[in-house]
PDB file of N, CA and C in Angstrom:
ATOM      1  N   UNK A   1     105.809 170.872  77.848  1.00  0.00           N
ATOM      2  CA  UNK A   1     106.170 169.484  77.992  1.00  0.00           C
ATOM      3  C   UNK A   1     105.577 168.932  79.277  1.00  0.00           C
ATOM      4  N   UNK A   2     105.333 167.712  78.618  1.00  0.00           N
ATOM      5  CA  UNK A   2     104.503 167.096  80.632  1.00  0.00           C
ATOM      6  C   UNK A   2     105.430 166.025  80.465  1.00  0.00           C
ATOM      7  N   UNK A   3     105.951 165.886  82.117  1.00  0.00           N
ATOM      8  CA  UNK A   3     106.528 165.019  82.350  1.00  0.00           C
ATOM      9  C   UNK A   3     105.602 163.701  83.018  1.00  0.00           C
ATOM     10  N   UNK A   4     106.325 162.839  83.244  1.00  0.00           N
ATOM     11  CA  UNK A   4     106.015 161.579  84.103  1.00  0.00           C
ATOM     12  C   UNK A   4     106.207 161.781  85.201  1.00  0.00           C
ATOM     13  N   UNK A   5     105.611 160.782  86.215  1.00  0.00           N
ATOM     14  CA  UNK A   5     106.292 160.230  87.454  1.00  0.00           C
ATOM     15  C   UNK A   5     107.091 158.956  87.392  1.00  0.00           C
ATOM     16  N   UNK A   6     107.909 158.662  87.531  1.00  0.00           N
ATOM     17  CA  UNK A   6     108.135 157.225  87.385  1.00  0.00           C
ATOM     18  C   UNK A   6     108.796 156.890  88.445  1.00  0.00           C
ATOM     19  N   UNK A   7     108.412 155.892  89.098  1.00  0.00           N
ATOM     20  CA  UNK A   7     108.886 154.953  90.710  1.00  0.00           C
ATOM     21  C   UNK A   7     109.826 154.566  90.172  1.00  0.00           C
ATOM     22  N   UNK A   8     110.857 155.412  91.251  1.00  0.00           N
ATOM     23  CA  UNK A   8     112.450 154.866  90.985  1.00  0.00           C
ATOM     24  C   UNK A   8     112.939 153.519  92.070  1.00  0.00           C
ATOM     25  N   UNK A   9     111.926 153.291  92.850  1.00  0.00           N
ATOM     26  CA  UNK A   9     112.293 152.118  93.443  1.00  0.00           C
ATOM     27  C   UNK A   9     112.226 150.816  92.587  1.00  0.00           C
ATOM     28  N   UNK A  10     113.294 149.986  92.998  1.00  0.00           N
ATOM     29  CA  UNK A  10     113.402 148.700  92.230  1.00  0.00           C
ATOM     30  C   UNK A  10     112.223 147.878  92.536  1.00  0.00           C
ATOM     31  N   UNK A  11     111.545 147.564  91.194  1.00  0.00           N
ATOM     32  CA  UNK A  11     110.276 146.200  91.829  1.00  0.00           C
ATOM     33  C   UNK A  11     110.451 144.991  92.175  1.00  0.00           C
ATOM     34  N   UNK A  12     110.355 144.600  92.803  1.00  0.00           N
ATOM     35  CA  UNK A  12     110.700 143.046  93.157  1.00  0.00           C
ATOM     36  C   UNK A  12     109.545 142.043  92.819  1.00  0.00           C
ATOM     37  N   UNK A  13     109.503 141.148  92.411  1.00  0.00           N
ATOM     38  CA  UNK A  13     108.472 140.032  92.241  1.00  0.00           C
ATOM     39  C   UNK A  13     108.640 139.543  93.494  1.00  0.00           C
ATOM     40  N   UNK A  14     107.287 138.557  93.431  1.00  0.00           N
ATOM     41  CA  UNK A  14     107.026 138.253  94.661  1.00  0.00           C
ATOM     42  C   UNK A  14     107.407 137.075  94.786  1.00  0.00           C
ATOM     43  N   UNK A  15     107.471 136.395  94.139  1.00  0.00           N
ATOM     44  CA  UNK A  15     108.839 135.084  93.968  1.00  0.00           C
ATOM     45  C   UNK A  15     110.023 135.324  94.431  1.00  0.00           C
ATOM     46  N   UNK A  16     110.553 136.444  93.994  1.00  0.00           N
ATOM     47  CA  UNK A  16     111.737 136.942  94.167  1.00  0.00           C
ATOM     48  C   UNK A  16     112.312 138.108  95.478  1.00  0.00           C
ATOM     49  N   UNK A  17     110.734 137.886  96.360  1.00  0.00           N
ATOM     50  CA  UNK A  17     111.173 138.834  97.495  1.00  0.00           C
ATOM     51  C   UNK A  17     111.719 137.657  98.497  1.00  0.00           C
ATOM     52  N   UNK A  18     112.133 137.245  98.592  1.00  0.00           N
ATOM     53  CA  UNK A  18     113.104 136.237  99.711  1.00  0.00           C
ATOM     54  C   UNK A  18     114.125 136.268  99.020  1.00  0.00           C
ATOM     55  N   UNK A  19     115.487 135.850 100.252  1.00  0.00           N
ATOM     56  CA  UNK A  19     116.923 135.610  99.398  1.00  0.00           C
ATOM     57  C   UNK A  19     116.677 134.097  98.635  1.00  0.00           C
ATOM     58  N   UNK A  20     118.031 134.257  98.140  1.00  0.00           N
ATOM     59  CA  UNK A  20     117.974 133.216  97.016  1.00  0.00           C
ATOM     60  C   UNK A  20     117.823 131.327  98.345  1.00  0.00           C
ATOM     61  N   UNK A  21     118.631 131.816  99.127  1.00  0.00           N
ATOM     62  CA  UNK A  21     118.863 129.826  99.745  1.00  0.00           C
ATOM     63  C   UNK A  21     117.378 130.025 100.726  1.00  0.00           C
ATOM     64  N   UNK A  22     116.970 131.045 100.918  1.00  0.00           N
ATOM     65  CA  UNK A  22     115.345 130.997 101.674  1.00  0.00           C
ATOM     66  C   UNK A  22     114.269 130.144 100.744  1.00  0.00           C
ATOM     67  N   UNK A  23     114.694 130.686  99.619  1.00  0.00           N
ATOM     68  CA  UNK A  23     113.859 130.098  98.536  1.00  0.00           C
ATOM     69  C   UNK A  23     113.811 128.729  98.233  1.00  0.00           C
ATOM     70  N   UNK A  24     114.881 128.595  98.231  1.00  0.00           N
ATOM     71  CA  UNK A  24     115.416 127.085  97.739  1.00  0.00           C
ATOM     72  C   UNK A  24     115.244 126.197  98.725  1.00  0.00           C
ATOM     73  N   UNK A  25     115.413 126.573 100.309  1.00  0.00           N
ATOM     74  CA  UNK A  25     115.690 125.532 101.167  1.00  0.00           C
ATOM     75  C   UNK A  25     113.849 125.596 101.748  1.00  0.00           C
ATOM     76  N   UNK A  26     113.353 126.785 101.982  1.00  0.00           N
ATOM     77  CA  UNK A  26     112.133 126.629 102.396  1.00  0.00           C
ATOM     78  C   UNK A  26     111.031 125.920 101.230  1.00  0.00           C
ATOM     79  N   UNK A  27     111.380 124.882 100.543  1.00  0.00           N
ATOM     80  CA  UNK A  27     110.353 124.551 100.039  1.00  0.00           C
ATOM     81  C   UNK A  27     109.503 123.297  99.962  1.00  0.00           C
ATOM     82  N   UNK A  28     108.329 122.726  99.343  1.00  0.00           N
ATOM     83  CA  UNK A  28     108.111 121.557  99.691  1.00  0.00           C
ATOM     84  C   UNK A  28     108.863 120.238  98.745  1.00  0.00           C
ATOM     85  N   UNK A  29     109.859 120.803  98.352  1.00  0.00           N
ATOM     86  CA  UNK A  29     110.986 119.231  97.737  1.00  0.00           C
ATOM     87  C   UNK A  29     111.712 119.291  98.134  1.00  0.00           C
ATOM     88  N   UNK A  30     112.328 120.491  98.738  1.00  0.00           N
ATOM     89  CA  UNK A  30     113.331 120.674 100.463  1.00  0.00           C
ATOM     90  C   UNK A  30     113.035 119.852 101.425  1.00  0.00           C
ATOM     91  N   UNK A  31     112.243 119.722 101.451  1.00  0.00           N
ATOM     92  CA  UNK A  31     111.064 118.979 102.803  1.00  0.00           C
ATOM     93  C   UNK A  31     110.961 117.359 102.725  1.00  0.00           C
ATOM     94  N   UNK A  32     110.872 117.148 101.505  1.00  0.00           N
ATOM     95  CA  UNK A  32     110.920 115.549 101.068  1.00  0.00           C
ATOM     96  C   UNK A  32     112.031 115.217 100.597  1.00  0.00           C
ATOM     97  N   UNK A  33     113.007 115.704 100.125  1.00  0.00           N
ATOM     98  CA  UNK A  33     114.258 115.211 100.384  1.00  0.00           C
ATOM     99  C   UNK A  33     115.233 115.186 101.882  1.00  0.00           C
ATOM    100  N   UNK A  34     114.433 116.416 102.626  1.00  0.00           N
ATOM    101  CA  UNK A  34     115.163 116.409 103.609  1.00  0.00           C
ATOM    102  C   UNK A  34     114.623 114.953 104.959  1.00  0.00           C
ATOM    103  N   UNK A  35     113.026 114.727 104.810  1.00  0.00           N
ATOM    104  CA  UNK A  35     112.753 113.834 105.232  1.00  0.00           C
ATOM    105  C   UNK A  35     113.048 112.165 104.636  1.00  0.00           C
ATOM    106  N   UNK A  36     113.497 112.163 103.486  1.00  0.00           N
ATOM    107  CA  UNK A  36     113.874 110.947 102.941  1.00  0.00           C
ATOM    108  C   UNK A  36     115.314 111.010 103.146  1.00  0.00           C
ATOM    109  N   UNK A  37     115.908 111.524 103.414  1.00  0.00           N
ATOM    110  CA  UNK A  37     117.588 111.908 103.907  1.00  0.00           C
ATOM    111  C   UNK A  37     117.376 111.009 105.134  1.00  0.00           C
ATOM    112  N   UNK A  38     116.412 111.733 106.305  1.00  0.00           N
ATOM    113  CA  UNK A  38     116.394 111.517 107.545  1.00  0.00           C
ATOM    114  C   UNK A  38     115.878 110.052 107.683  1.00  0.00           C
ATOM    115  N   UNK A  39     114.912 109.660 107.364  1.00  0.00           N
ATOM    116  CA  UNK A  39     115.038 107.751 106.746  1.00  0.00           C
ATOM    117  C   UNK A  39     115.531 106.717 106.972  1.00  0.00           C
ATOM    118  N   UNK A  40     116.488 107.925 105.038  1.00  0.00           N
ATOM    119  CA  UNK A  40     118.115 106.798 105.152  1.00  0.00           C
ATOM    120  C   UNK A  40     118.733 107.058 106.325  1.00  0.00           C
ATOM    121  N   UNK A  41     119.275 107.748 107.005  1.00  0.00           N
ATOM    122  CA  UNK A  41     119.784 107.745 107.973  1.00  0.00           C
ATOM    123  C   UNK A  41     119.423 107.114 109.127  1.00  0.00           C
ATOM    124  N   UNK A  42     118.463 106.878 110.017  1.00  0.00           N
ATOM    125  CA  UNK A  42     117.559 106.231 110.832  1.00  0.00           C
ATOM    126  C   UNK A  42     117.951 105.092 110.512  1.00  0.00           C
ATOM    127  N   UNK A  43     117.342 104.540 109.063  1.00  0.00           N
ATOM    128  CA  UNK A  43     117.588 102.805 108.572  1.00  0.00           C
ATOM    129  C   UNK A  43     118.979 102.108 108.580  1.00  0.00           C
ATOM    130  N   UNK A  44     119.679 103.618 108.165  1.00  0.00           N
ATOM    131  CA  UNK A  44     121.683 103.120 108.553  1.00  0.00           C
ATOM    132  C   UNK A  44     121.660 102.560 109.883  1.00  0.00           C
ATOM    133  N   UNK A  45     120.980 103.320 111.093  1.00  0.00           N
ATOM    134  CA  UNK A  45     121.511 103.130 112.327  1.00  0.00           C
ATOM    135  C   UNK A  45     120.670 102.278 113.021  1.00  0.00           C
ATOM    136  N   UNK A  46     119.523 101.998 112.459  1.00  0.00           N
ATOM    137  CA  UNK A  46     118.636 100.425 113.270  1.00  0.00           C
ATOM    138  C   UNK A  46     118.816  99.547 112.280  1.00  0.00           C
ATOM    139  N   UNK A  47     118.858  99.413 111.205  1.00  0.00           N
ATOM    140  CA  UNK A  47     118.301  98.296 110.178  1.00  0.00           C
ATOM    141  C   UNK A  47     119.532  97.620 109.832  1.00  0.00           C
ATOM    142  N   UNK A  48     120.396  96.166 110.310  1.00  0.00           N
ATOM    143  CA  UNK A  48     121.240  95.736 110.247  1.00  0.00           C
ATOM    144  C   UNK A  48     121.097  95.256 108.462  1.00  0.00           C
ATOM    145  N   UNK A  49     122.143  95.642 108.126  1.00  0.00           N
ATOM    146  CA  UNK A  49     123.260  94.947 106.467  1.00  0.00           C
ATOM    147  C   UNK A  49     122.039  96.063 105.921  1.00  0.00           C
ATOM    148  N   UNK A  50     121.543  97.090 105.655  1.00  0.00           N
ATOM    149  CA  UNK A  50     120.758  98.018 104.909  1.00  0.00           C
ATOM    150  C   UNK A  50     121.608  98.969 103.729  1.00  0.00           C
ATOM    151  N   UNK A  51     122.726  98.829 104.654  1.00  0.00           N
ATOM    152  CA  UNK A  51     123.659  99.806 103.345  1.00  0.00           C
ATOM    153  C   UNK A  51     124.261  98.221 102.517  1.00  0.00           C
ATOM    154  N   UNK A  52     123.895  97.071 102.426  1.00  0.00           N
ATOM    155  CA  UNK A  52     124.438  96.052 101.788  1.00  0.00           C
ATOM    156  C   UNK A  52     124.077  96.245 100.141  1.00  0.00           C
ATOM    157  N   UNK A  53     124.789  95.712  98.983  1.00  0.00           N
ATOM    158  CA  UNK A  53     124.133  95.651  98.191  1.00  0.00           C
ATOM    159  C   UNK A  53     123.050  94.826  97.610  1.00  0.00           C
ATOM    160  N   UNK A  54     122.653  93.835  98.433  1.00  0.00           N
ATOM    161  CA  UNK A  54     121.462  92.908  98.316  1.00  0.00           C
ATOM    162  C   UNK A  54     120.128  93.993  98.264  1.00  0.00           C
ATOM    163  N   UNK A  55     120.506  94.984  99.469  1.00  0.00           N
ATOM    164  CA  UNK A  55     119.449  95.885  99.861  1.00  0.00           C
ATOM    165  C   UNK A  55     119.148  96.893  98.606  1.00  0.00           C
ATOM    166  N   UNK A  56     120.074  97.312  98.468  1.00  0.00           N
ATOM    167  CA  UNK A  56     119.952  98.779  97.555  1.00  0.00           C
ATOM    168  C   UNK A  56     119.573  97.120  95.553  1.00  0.00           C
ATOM    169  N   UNK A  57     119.680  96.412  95.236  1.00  0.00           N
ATOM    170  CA  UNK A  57     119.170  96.141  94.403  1.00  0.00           C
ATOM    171  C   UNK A  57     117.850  95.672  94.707  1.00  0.00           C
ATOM    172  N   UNK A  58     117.330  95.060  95.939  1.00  0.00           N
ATOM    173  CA  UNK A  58     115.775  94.834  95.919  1.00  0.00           C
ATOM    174  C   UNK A  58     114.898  95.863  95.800  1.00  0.00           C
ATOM    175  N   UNK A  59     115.457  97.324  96.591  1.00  0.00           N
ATOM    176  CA  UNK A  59     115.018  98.713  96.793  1.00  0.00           C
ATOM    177  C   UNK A  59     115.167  99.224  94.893  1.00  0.00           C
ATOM    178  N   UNK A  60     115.989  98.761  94.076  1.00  0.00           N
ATOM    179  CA  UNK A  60     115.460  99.458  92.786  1.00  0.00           C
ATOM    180  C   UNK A  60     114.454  98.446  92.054  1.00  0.00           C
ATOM    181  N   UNK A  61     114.812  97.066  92.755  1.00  0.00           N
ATOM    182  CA  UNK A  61     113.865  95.971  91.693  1.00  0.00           C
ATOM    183  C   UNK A  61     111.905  96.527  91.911  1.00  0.00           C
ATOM    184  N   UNK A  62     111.897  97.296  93.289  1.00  0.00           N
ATOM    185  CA  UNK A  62     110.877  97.494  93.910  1.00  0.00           C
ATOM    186  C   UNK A  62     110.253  98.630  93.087  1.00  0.00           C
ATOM    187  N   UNK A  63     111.384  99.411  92.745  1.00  0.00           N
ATOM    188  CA  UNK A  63     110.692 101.292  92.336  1.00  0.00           C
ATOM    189  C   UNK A  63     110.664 101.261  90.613  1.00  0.00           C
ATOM    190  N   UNK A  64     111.646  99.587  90.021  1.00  0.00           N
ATOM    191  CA  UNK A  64     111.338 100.070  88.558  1.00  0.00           C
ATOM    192  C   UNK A  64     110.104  99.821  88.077  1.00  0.00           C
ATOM    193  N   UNK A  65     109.397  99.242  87.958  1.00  0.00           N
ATOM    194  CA  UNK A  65     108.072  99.605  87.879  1.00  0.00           C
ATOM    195  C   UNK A  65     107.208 101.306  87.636  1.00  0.00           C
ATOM    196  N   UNK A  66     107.117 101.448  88.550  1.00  0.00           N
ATOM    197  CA  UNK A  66     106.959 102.783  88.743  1.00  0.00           C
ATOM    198  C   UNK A  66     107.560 103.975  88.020  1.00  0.00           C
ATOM    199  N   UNK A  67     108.950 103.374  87.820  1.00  0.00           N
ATOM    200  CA  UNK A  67     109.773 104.758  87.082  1.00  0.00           C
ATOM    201  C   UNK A  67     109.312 104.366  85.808  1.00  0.00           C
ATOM    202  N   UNK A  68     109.454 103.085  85.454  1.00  0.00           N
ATOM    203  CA  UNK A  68     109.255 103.095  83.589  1.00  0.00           C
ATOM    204  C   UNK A  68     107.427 103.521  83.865  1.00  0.00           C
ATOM    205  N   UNK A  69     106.599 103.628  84.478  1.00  0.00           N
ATOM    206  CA  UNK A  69     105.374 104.201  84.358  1.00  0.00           C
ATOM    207  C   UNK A  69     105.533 105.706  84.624  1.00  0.00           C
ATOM    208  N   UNK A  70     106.251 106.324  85.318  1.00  0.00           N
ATOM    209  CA  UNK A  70     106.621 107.640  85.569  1.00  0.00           C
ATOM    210  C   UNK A  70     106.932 108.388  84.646  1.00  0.00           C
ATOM    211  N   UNK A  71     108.342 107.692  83.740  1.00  0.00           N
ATOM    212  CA  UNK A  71     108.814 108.457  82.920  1.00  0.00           C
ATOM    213  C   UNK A  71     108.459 108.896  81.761  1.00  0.00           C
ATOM    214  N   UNK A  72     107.425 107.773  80.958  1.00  0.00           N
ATOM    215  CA  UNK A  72     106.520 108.843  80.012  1.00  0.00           C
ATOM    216  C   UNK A  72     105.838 109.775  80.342  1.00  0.00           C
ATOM    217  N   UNK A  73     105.154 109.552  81.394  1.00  0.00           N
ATOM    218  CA  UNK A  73     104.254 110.379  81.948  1.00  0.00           C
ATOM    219  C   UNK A  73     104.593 111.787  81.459  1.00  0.00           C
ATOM    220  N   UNK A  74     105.777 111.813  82.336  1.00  0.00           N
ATOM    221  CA  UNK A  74     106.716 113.156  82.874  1.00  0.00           C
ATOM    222  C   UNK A  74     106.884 113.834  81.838  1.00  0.00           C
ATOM    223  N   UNK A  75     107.337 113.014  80.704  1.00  0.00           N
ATOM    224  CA  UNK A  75     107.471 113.086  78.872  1.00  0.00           C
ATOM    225  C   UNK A  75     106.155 114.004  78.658  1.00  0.00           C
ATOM    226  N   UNK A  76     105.360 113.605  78.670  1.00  0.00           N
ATOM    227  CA  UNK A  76     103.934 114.033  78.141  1.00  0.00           C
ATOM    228  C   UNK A  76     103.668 115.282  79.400  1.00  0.00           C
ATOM    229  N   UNK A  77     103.750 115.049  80.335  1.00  0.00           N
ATOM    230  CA  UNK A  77     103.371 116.326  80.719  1.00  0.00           C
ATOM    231  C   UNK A  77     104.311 117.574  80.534  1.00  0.00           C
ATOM    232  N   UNK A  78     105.524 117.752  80.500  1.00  0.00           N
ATOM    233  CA  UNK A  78     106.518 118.322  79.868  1.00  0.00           C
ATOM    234  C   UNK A  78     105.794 119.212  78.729  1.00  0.00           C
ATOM    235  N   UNK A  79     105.531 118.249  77.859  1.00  0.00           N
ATOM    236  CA  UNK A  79     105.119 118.898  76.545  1.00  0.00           C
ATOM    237  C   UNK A  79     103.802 119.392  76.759  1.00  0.00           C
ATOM    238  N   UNK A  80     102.946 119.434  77.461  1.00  0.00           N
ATOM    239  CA  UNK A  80     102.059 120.209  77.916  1.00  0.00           C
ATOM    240  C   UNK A  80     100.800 119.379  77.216  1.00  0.00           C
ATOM    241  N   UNK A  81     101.001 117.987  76.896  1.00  0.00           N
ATOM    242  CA  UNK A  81      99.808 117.259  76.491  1.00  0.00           C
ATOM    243  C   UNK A  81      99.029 116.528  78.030  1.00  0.00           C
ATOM    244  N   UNK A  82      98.243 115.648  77.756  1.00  0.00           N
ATOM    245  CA  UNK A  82      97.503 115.235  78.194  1.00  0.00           C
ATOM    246  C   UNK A  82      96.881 113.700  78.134  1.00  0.00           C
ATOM    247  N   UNK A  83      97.247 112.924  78.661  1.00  0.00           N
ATOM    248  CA  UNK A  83      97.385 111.409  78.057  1.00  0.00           C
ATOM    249  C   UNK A  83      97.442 110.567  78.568  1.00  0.00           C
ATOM    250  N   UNK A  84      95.905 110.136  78.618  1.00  0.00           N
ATOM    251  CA  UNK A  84      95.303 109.034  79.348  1.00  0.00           C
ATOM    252  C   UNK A  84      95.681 107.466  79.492  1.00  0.00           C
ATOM    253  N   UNK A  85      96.433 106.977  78.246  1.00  0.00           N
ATOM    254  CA  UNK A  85      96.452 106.023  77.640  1.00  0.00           C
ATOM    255  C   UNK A  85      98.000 105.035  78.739  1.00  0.00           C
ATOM    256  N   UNK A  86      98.612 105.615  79.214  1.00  0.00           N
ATOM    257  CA  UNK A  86      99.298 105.122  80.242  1.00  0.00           C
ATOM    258  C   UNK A  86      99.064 104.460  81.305  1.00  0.00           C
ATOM    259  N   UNK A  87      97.862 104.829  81.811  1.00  0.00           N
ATOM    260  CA  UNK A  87      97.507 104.270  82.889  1.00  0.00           C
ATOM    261  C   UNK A  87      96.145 102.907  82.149  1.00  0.00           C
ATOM    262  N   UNK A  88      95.965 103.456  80.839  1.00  0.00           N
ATOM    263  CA  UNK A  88      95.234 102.084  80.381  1.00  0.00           C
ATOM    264  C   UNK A  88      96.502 100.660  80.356  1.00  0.00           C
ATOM    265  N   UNK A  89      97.295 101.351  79.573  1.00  0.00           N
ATOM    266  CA  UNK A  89      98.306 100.209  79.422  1.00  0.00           C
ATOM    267  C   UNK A  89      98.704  99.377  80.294  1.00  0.00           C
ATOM    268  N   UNK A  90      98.902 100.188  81.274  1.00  0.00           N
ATOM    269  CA  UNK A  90      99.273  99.593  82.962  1.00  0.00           C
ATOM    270  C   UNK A  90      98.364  98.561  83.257  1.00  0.00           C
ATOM    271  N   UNK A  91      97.100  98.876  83.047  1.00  0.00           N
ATOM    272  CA  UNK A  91      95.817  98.270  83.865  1.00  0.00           C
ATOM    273  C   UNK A  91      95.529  96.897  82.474  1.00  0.00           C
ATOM    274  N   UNK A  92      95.520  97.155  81.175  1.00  0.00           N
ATOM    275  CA  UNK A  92      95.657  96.202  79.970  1.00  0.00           C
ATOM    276  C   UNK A  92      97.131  95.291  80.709  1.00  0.00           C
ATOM    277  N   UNK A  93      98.180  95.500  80.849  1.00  0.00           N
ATOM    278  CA  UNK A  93      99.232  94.654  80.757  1.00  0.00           C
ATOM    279  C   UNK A  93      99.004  94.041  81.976  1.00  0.00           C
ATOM    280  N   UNK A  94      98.810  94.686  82.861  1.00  0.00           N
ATOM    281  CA  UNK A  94      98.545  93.799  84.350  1.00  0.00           C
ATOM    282  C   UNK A  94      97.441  92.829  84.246  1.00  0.00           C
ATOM    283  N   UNK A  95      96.594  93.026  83.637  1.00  0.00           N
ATOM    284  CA  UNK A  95      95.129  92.086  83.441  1.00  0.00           C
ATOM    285  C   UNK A  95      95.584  90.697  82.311  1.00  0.00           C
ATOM    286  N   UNK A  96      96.395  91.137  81.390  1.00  0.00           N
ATOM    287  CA  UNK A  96      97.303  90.358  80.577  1.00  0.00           C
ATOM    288  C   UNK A  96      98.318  89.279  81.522  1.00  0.00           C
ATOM    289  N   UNK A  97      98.999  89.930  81.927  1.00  0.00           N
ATOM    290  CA  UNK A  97      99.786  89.050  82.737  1.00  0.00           C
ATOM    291  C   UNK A  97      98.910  87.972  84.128  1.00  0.00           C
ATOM    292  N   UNK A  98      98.261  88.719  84.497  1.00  0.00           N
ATOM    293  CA  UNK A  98      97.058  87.589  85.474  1.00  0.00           C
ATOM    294  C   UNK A  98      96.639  86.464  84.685  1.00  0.00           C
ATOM    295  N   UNK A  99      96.157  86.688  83.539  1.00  0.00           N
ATOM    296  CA  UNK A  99      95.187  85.672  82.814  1.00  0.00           C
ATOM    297  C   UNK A  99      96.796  84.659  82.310  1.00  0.00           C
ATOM    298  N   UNK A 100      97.566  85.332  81.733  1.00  0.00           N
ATOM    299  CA  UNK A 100      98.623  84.162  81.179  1.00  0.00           C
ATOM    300  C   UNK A 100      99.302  83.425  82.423  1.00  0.00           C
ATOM    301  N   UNK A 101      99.556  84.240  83.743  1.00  0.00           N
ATOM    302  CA  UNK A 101      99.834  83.166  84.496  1.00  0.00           C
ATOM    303  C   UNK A 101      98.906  82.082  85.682  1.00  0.00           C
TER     304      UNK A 101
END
């Protein structure tokens, strides 16, 4: 009979050689949330009426745009397609709206 050798040490991936909150906190969306944290905070303490709600609805009237262009996106890349036609639409509807107004 021939035996094996087999490494009885546990393997670790290399993803998985840091603890778990090293992982999580050292990363780069750690980093941009933690700097968009720091921001809001800053803007609380110089930027008079900022926590008002006048503020926080101009601040979403500003980003929807963007999200309804974001969120198919995100859709389509998800599914692992590829799809140009979003950023035509964008550039068709904006050229649309110039000429009608």
């Amino acid at each position: 009979m021939t035996s094996t050798t087999v490494d009885e040490r546990a393997r670790t991936y290399r993803a998985h050689a840091r603890p778990f909150l090293r992982r999580a906190v050292l990363t780069r969306e750690a980093a941009i949330i933690g700097i968009l944290l720091l921001v809001i905070v800053v803007s609380l303490a110089t930027v008079r009426n900022f926590d008002s709600p006048l503020t926080v609805t101009y601040l979403l009237r500003d980003i929807a745009p963007i999200l309804l262009i974001a969120l198919p996106m995100t859709l389509i890349i998800i599914t692992e397609e590829i799809d140009l036609s979003v950023a035509s639409i964008v550039g068709l509807s904006s050229v649309t709206v110039g000429v009608l107004t």
